[in-house]
C-alpha atoms as a PDB file:
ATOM      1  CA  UNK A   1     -23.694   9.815 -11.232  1.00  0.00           C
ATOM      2  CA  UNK A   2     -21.081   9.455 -14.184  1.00  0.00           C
ATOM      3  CA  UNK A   3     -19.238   6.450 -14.026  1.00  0.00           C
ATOM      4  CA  UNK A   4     -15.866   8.388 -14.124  1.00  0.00           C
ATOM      5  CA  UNK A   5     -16.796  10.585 -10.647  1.00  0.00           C
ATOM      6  CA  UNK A   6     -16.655  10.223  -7.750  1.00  0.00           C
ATOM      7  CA  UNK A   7     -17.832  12.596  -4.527  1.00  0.00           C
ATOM      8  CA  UNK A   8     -14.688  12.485  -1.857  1.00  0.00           C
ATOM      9  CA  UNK A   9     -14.308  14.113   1.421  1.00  0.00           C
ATOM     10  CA  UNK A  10     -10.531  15.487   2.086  1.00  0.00           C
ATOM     11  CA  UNK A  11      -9.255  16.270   5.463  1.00  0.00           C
ATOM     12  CA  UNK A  12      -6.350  19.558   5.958  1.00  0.00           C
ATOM     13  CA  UNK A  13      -5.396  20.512   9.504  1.00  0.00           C
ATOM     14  CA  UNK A  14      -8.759  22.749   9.874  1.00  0.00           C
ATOM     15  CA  UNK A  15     -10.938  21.621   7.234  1.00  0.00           C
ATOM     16  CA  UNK A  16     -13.198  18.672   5.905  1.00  0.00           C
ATOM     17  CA  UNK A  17     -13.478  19.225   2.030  1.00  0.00           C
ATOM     18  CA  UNK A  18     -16.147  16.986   0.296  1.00  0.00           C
ATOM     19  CA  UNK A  19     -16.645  17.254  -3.523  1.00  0.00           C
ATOM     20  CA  UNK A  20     -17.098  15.778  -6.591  1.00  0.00           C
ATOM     21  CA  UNK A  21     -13.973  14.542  -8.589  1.00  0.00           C
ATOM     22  CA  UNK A  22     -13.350  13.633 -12.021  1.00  0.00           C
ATOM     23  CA  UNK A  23     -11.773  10.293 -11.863  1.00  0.00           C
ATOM     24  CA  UNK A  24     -11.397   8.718 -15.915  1.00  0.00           C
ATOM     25  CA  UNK A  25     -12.107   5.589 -14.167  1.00  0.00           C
ATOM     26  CA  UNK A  26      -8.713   5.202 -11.781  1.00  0.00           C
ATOM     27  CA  UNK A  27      -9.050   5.355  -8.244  1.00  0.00           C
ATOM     28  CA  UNK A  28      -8.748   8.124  -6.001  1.00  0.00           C
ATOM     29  CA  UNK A  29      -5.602   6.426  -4.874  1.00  0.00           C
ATOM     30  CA  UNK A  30      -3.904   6.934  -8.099  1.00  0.00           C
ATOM     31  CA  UNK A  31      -4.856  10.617  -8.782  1.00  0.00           C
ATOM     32  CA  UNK A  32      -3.485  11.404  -5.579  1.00  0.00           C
ATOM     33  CA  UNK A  33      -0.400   9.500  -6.249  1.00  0.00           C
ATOM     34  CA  UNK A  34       0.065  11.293  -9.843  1.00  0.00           C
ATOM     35  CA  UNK A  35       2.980  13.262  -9.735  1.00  0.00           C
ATOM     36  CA  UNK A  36       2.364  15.472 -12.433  1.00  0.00           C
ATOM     37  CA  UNK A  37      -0.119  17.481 -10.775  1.00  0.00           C
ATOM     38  CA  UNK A  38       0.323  18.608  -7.609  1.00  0.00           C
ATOM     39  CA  UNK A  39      -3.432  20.075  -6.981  1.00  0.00           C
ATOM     40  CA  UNK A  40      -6.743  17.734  -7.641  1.00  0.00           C
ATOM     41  CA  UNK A  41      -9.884  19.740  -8.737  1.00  0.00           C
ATOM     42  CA  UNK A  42     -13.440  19.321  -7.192  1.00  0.00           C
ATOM     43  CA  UNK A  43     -16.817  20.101  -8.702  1.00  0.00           C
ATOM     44  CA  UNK A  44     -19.792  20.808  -5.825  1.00  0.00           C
ATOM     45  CA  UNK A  45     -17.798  21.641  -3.191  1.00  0.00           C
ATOM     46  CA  UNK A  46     -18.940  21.723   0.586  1.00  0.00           C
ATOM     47  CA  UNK A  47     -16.245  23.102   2.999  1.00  0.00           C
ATOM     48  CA  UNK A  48     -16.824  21.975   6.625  1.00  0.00           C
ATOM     49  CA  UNK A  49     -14.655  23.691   9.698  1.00  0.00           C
ATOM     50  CA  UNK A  50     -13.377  20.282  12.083  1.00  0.00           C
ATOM     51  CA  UNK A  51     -14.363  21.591  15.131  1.00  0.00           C
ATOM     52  CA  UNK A  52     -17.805  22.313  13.689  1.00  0.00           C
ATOM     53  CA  UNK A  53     -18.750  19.656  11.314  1.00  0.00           C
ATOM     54  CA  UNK A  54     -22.404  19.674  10.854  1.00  0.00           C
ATOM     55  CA  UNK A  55     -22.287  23.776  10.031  1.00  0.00           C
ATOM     56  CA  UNK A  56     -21.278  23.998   6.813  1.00  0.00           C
ATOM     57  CA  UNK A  57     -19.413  27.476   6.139  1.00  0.00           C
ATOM     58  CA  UNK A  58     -19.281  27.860   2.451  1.00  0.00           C
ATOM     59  CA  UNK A  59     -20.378  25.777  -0.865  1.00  0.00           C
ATOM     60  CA  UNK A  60     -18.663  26.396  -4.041  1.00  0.00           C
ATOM     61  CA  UNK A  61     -18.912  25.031  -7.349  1.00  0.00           C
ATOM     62  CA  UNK A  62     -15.461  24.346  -8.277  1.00  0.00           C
ATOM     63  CA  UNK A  63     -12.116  24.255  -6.158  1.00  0.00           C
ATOM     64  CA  UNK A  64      -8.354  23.682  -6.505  1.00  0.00           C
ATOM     65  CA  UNK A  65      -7.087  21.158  -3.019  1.00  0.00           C
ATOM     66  CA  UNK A  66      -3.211  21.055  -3.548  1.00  0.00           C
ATOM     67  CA  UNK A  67      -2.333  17.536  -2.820  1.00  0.00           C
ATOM     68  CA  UNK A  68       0.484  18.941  -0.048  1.00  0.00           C
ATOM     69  CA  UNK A  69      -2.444  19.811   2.624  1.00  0.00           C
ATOM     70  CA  UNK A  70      -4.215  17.084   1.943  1.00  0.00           C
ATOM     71  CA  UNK A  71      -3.409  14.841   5.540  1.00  0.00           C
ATOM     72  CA  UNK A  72      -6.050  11.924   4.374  1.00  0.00           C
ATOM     73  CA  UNK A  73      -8.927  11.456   2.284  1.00  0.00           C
ATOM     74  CA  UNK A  74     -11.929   9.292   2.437  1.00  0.00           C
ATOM     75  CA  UNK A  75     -12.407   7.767  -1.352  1.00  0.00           C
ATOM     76  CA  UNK A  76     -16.387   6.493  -1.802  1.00  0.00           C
ATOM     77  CA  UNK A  77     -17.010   3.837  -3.821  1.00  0.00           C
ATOM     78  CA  UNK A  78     -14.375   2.597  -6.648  1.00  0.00           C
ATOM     79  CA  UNK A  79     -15.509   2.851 -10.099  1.00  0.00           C
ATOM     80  CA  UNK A  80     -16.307  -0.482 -12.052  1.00  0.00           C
ATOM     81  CA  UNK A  81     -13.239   0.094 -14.195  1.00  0.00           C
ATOM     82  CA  UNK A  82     -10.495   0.941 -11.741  1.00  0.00           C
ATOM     83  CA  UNK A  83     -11.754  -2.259 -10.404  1.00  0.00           C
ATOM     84  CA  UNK A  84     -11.706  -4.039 -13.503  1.00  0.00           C
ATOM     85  CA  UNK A  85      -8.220  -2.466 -14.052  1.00  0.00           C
ATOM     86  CA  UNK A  86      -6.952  -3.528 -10.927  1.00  0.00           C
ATOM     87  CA  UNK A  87      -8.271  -7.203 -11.425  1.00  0.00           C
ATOM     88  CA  UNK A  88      -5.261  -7.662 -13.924  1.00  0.00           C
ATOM     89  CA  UNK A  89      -2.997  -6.144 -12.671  1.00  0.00           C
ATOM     90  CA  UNK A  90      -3.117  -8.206  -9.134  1.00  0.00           C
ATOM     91  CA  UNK A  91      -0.312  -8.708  -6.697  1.00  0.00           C
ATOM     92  CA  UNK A  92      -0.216 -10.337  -3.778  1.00  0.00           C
ATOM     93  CA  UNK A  93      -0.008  -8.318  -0.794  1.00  0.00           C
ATOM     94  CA  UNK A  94      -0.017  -8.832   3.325  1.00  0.00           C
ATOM     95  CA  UNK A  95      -2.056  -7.702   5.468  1.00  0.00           C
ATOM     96  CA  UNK A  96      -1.132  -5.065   8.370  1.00  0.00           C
ATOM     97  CA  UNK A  97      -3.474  -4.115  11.128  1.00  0.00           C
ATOM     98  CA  UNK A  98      -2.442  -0.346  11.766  1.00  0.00           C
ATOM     99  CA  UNK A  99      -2.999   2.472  14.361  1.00  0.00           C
ATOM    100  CA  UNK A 100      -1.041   5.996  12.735  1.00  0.00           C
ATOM    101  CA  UNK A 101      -1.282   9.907  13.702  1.00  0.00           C
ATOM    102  CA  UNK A 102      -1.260  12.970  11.176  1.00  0.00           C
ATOM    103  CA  UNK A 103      -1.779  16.470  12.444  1.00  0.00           C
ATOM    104  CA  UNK A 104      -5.102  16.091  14.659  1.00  0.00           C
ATOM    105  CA  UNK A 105      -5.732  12.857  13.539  1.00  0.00           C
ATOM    106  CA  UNK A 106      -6.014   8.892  15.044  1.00  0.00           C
ATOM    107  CA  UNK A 107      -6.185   6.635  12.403  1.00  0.00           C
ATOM    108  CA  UNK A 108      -6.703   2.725  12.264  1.00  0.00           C
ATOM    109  CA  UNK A 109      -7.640   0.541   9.512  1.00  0.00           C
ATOM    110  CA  UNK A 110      -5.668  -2.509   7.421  1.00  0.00           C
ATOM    111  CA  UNK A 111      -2.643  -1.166   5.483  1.00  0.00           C
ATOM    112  CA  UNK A 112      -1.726  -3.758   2.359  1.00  0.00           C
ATOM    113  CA  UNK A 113       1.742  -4.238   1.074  1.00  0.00           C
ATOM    114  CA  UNK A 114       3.294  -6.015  -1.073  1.00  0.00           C
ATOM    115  CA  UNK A 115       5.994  -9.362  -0.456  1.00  0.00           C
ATOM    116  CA  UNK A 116       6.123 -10.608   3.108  1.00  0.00           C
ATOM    117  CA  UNK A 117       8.748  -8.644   5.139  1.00  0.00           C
ATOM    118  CA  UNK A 118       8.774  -6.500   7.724  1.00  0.00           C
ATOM    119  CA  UNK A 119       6.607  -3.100   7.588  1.00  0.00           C
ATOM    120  CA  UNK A 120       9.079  -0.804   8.074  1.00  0.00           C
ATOM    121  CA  UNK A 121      11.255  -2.004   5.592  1.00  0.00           C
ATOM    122  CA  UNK A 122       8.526  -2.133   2.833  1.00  0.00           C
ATOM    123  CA  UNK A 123       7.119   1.527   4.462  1.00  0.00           C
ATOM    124  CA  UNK A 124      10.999   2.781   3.579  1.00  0.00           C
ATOM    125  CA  UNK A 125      10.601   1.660   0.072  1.00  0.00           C
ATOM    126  CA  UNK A 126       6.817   2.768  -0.231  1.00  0.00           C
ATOM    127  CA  UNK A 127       8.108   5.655  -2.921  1.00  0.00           C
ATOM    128  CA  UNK A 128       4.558   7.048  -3.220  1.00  0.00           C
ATOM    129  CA  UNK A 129       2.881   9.867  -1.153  1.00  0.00           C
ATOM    130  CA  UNK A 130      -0.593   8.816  -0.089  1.00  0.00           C
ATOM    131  CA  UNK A 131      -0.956   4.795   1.227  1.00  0.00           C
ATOM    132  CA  UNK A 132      -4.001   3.514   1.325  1.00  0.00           C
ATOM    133  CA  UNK A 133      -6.223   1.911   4.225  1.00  0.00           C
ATOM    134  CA  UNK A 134      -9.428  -0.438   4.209  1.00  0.00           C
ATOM    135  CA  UNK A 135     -11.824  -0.638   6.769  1.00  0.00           C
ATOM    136  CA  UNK A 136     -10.300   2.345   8.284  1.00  0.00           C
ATOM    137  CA  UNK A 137     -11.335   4.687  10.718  1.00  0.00           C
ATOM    138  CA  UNK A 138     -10.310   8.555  11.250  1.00  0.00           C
ATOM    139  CA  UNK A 139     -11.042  10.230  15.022  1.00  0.00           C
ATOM    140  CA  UNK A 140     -10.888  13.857  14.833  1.00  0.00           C
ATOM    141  CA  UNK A 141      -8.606  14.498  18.654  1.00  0.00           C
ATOM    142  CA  UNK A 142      -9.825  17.617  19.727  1.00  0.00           C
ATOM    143  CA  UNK A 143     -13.198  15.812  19.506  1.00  0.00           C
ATOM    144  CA  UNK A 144     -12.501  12.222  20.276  1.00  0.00           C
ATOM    145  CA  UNK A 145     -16.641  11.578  19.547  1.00  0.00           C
ATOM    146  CA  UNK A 146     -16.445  12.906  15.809  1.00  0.00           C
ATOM    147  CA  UNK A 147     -14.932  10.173  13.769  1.00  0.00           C
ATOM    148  CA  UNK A 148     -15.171   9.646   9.717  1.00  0.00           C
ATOM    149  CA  UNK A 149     -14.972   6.392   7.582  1.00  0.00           C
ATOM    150  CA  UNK A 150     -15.391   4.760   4.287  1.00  0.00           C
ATOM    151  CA  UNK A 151     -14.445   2.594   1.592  1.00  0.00           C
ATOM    152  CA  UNK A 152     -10.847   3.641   2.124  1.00  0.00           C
ATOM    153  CA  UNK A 153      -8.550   6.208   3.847  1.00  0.00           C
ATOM    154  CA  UNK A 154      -6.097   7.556   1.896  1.00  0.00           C
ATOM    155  CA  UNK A 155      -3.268   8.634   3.728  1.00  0.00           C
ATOM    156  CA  UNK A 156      -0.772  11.500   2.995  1.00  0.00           C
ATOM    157  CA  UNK A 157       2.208   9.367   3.897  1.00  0.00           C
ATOM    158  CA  UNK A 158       4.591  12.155   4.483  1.00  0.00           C
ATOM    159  CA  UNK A 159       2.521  14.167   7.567  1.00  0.00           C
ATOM    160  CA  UNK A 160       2.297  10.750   8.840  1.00  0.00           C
ATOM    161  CA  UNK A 161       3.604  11.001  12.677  1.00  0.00           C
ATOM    162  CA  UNK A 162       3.706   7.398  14.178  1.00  0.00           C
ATOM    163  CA  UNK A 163       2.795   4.154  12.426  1.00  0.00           C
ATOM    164  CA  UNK A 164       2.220   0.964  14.939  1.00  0.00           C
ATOM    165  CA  UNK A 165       1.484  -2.323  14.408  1.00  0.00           C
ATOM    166  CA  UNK A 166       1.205  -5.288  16.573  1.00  0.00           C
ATOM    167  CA  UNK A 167       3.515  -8.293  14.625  1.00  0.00           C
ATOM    168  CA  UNK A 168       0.332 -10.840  15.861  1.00  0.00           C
ATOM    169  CA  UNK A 169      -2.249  -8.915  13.980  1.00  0.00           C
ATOM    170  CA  UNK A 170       0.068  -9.409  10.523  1.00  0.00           C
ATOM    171  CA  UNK A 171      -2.159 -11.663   8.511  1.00  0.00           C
END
């Protein structure tokens, strides 16, 4: 696959989106987070009801996903130069272990932020929409057995309906 793609699934409130998307080397964080678009566009697009997710119900070859119904995505694997990128521009961050809720949606995983205070004070000042989380996991409610994971969860920060963390877990 081109080095500046990358196939992503995307989660709404009644659909699990996976396609491929053009990335110029940034992650999938930062195209999500670019405020000049408010849509991302897919190439080979499989579109996947949640409370059927092995049946398939359409495939496409392009799509427009506006950003605003996205309530998480699952990025694959980051491209060599976002990586690269991101390798210079370093800053420390802490660790939080986190359990959160969107619309139909349990999520866990390890949310990083930058300095060393308290969560909710950095989560007031997080200006961007989607937060990231590694080693996360996603468990679809209505079926509590159908879960989704990968290299990170990107989380649409505003549908975000509870955040929790346990102060002992901070790393």
């Amino acid at each position: 696959m081109d080095a500046g793609v990358e196939v992503a699934e995307f989660f709404t409130q009644q659909y699990r989106i996976v396609g491929t998307v053009r990335t110029g080397g940034q992650r999938l964080t930062d195209i999500l987070n670019d405020e000049l678009a408010s849509s991302i566009e897919l190439r080979d697009v499989q579109v996947t009801r949640l409370l059927s997710p092995k049946k398939g119900i359409a495939s496409y070859t392009s799509a427009t996903l506006e950003k605003q119904s996205i309530l998480f995505a699952i990025s694959g694997k980051e491209s060599d130069r976002a990586a690269e990128r991101r390798l210079y521009k370093h800053v420390a961050t802490r660790e939080w272990d986190v359990f959160l809720t969107v619309p139909w949606f349990e999520l866990t995983g390890k949310l990083h932020v930058r300095g060393t205070g308290e969560l909710k004070t950095v989560l007031v000042a997080w200006t961007r929409r989607f937060m990231p989380l590694t080693q996360a996991r996603a468990v679809f409610t209505l079926l509590p057995n159908t879960s989704f994971t990968g290299e990170a969860i990107i989380v649409n920060r505003g549908l975000v309906q509870i955040i929790c963390t346990d102060p002992k877990s901070a790393v």
